[in-house]
Protein backbone atom coordinates (compact mmCIF):
# COMPACT_ATOMS: atom_id res chain seq x y z
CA UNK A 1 -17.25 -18.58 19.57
CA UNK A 2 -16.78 -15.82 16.83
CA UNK A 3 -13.18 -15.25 18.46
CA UNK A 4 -12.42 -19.51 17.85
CA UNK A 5 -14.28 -18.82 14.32
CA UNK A 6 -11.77 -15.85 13.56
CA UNK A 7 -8.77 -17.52 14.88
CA UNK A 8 -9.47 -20.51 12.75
CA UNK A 9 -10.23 -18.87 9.42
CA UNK A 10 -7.05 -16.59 9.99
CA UNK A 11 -5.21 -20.31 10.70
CA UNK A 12 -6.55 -21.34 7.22
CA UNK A 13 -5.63 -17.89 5.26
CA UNK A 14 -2.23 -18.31 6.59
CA UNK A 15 -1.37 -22.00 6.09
CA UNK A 16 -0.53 -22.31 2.27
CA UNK A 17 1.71 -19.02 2.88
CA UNK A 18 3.56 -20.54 5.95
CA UNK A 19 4.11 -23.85 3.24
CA UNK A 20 5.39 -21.78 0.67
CA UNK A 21 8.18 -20.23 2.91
CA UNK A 22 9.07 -22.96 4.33
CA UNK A 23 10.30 -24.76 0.72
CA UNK A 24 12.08 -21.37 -0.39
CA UNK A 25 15.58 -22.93 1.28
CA UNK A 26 14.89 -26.62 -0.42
CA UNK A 27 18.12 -27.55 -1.79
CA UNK A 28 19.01 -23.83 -1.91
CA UNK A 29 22.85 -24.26 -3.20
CA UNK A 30 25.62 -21.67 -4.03
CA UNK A 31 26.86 -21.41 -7.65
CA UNK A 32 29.75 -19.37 -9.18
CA UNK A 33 27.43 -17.24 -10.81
CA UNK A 34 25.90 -15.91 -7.33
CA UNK A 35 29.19 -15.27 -5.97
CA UNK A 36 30.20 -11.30 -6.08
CA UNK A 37 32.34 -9.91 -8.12
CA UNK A 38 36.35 -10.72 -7.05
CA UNK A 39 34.84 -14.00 -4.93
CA UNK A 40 35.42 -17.56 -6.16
CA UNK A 41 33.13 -20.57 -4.98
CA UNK A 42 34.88 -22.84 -2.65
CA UNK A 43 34.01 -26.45 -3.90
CA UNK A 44 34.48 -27.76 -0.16
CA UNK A 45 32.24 -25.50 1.63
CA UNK A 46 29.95 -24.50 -0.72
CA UNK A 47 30.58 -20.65 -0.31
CA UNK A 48 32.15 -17.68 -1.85
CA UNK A 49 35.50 -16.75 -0.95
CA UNK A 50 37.50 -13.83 -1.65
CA UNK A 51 39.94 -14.62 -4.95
CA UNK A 52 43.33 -15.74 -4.18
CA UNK A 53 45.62 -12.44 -6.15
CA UNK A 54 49.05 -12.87 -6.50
């Protein structure tokens, strides 16, 4: 019973953590200004792509 009791509190602790991580990627986009230096955002695909030179 005090194992169940544990398991459950430790269940409880954990839960609003466990929410919390699971909404850090909500509508997680790519902008310009997170792209690295000499990288341009590709409109299309929504990532950063090396800078066409030349």
């Amino acid at each position: 019973m005090t194992t169940l009791k544990t398991l459950l509190v430790a269940g409880l602790l954990l839960a609003p953590g466990m929410a919390a991580a699971q909404g850090c990627n909500y509508e997680k986009t790519t902008t310009a200004q997170s792209c690295a230096p000499g990288n341009v955002l590709d409109a299309e695909t929504g990532t950063c792509v090396p800078e066409a030179t030349g």
